[in-house]
N, C-alpha and C. Protein backbone atom coordinates (compact mmCIF):
# COMPACT_ATOMS: atom_id res chain seq x y z
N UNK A 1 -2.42 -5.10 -11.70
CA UNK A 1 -2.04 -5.20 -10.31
C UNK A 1 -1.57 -6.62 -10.04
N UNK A 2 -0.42 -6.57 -9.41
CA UNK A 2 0.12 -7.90 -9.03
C UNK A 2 -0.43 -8.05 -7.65
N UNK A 3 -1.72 -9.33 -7.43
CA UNK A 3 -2.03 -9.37 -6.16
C UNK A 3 -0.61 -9.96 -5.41
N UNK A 4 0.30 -10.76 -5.46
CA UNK A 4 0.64 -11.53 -4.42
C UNK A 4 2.05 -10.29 -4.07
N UNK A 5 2.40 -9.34 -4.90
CA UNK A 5 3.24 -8.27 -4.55
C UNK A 5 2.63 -7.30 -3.68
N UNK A 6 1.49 -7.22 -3.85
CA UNK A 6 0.71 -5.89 -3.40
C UNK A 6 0.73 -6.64 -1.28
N UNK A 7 0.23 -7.77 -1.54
CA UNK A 7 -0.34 -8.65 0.18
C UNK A 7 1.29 -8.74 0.20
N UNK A 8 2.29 -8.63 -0.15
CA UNK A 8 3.72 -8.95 0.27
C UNK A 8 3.70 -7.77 1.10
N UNK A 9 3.48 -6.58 0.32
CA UNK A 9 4.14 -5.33 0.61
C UNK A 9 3.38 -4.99 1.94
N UNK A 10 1.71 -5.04 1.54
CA UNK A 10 0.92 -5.03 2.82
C UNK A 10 1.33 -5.79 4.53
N UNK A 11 1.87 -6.46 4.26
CA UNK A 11 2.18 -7.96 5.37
C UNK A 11 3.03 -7.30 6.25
N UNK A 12 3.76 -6.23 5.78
CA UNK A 12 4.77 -5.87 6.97
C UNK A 12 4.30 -4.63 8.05
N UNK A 13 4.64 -4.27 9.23
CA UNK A 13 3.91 -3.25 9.51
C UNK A 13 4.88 -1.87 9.36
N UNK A 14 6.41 -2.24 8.99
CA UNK A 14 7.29 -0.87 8.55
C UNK A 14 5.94 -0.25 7.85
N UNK A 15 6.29 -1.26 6.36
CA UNK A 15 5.61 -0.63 5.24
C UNK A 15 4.34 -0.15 5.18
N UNK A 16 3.32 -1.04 6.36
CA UNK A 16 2.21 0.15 6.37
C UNK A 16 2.11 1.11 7.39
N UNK A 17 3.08 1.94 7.70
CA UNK A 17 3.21 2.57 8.24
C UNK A 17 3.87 3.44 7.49
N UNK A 18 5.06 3.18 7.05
CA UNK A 18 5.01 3.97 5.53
C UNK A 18 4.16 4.35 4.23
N UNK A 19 2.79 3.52 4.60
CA UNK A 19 1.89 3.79 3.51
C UNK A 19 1.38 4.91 4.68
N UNK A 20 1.12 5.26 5.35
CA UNK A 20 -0.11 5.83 6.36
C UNK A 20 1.08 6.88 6.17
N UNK A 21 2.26 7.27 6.65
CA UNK A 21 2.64 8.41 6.61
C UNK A 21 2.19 9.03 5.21
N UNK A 22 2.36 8.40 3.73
CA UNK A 22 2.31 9.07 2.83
C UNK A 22 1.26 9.05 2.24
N UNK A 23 0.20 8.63 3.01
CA UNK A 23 -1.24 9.31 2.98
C UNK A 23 -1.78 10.54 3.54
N UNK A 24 -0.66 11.00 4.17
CA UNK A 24 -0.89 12.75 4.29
C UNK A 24 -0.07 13.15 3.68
N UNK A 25 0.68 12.92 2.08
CA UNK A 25 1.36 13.58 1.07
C UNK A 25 2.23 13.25 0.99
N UNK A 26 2.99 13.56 -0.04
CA UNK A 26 4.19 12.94 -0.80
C UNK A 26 5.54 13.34 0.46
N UNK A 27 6.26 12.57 0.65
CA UNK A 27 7.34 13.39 1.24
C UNK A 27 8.72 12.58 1.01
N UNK A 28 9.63 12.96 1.28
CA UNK A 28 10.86 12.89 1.03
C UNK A 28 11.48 11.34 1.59
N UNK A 29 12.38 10.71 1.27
CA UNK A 29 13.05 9.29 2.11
C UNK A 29 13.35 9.68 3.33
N UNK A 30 14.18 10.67 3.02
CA UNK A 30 14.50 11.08 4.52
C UNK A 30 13.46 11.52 5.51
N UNK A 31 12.37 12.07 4.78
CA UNK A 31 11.39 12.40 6.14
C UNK A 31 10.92 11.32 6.40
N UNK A 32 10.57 10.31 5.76
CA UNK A 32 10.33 8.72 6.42
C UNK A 32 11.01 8.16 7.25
N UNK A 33 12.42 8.33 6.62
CA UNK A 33 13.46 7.30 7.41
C UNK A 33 13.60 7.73 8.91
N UNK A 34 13.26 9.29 9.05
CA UNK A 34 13.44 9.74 10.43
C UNK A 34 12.59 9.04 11.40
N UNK A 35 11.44 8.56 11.02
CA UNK A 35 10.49 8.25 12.04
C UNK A 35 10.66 6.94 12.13
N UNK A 36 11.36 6.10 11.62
CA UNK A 36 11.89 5.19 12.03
C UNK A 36 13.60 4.79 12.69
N UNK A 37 13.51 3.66 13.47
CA UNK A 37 14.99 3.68 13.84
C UNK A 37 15.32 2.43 13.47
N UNK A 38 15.40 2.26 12.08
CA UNK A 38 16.34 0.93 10.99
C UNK A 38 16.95 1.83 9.92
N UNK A 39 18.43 1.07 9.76
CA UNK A 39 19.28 1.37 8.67
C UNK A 39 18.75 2.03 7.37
N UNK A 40 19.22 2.71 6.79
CA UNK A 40 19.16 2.90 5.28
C UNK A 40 18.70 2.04 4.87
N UNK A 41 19.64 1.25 4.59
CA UNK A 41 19.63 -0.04 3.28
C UNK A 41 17.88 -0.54 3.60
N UNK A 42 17.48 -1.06 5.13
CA UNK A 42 16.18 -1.49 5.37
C UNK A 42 15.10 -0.43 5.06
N UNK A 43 15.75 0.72 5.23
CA UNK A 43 14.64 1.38 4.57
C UNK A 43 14.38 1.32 2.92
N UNK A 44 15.61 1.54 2.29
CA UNK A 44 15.56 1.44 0.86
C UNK A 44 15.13 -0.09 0.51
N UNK A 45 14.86 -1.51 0.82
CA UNK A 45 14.27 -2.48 0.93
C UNK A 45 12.61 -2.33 1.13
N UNK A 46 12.25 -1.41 2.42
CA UNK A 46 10.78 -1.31 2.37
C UNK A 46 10.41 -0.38 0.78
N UNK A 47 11.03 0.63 0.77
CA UNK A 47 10.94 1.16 -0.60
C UNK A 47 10.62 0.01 -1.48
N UNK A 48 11.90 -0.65 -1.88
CA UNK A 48 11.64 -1.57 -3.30
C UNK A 48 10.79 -2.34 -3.59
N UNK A 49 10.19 -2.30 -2.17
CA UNK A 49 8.87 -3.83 -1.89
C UNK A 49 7.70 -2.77 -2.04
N UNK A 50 7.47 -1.76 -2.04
CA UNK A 50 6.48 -1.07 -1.87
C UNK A 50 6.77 -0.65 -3.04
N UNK A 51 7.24 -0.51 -3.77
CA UNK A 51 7.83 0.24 -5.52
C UNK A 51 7.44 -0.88 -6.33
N UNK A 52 7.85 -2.27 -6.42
CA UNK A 52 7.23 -3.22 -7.06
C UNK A 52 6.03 -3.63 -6.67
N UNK A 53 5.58 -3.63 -5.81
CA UNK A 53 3.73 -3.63 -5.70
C UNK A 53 2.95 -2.47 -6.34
N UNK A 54 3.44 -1.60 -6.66
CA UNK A 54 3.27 -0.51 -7.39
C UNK A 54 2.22 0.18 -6.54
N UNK A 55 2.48 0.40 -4.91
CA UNK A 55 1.48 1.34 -4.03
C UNK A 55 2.36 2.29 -3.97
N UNK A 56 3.33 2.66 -4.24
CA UNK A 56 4.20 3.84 -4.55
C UNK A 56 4.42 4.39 -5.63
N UNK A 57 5.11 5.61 -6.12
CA UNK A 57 5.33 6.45 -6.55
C UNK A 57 6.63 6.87 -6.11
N UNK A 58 7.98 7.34 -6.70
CA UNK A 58 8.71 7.67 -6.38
C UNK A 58 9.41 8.88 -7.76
N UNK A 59 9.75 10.08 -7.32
CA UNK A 59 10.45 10.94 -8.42
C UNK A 59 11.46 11.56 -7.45
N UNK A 60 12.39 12.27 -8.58
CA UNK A 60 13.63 12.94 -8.18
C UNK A 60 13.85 14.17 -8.48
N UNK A 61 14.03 14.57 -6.97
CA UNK A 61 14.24 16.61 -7.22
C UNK A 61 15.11 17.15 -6.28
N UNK A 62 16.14 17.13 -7.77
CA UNK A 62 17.51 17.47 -6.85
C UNK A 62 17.78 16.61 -6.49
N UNK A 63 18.66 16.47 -5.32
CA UNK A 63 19.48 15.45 -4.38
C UNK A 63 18.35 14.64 -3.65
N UNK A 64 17.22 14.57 -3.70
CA UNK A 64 16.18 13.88 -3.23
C UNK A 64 15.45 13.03 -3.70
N UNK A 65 14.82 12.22 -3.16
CA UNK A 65 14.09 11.35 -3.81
C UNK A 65 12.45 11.42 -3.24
N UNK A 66 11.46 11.75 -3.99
CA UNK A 66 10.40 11.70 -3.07
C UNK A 66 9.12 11.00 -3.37
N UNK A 67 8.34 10.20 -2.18
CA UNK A 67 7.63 9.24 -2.42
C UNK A 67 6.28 9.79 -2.45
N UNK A 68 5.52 9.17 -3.38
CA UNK A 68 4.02 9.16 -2.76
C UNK A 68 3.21 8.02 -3.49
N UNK A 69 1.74 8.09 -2.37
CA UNK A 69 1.03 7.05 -2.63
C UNK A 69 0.73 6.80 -4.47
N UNK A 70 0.37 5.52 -4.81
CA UNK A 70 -0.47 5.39 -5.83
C UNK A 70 -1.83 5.07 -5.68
N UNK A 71 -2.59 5.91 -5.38
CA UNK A 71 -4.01 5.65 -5.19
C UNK A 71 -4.79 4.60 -6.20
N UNK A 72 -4.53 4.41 -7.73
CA UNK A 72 -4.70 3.57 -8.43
C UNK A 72 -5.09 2.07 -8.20
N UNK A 73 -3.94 1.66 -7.29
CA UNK A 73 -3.57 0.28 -6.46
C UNK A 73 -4.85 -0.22 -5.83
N UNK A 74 -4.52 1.23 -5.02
CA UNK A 74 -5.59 0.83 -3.85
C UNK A 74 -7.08 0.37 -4.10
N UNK A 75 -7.41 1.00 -5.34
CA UNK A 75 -8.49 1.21 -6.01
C UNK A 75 -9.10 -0.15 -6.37
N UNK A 76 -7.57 -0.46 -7.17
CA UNK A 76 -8.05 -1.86 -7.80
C UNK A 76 -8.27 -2.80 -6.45
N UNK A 77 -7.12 -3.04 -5.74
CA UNK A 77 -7.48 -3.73 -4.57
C UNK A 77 -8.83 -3.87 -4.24
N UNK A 78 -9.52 -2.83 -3.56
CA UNK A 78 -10.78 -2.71 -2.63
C UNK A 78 -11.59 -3.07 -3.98
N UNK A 79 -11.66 -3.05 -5.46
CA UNK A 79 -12.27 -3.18 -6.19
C UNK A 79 -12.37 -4.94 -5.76
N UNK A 80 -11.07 -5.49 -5.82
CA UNK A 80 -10.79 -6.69 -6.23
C UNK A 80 -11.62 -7.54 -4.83
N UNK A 81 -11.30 -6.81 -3.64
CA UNK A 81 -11.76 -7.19 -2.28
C UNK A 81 -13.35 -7.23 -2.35
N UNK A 82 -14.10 -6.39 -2.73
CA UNK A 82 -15.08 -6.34 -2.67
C UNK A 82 -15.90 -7.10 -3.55
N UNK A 83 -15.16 -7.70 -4.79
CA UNK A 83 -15.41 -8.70 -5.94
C UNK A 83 -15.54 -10.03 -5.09
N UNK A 84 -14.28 -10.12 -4.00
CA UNK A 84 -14.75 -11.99 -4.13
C UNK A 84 -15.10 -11.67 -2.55
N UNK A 85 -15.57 -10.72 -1.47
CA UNK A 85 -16.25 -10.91 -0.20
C UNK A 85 -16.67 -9.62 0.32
N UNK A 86 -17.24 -8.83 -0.78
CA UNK A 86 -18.22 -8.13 -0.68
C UNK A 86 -19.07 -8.42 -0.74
N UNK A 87 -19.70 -9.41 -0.35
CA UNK A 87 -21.51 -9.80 -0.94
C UNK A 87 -22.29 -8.27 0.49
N UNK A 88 -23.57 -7.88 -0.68
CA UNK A 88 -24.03 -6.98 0.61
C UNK A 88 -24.76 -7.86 1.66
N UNK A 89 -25.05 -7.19 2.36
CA UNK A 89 -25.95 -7.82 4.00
C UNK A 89 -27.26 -8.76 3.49
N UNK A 90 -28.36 -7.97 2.52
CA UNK A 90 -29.29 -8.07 1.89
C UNK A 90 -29.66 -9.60 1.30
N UNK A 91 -27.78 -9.75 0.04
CA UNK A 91 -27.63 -10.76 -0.79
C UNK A 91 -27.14 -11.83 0.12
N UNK A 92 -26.50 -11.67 1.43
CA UNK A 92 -26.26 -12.92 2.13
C UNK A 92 -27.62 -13.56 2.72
N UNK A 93 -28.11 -12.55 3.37
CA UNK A 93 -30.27 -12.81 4.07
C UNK A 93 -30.46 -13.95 2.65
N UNK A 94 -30.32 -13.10 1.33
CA UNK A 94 -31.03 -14.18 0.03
C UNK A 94 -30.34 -14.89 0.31
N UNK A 95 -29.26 -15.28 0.35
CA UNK A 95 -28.78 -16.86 -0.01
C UNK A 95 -29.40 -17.98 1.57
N UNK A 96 -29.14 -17.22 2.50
CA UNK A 96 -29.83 -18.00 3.41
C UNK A 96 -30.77 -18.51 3.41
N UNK A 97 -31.94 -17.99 3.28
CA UNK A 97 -33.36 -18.60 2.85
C UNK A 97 -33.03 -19.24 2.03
N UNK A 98 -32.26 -19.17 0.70
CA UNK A 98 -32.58 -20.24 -0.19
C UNK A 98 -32.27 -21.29 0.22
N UNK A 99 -31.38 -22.01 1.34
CA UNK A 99 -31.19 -23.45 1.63
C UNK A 99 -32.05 -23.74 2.44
């Protein structure tokens, strides 16, 4: 996982909004692009930024192109999040007392 691609892709709110649509399933460019009102090209841009962070998925069927999440990503992320400021409730109480 490339962190500083992944917080790129995250940073915009197109794109997470394009992540949240295709967290209720894979669907088509065009069913994305409808719910927004920016150009093609800006849409195919949120694509490429969301394609090289690798939180997408993209295949071809037929004249279509269709996206879906990579749950993988996410995985590692919250893995990675919870590595450097996950401490539990419990282990912060310990460190307090100890000073």
């Amino acid at each position: 996982m490339r962190i500083n691609e992944v917080m790129k892709a995250l940073a915009d709110p197109t794109r997470r909004e394009i992540l949240r649509l295709l967290n209720e399933g894979e669907k088509s460019a065009g069913e994305l692009a409808e719910r927004f009102a920016i150009t093609a090209p800006s849409m195919s841009h949120h694509f490429s930024v969301l394609k090289a962070a690798d939180l997408i998925r993209s295949r071809r069927a037929g004249q279509q192109i269709l996206y879906a999440l990579n749950t993988t990503v996410f995985e590692d992320l919250m893995s990675l999040l919870f590595d450097l400021f996950g401490r539990t409730e419990a282990g912060m109480h310990e460190k307090e007392g100890e000073q």
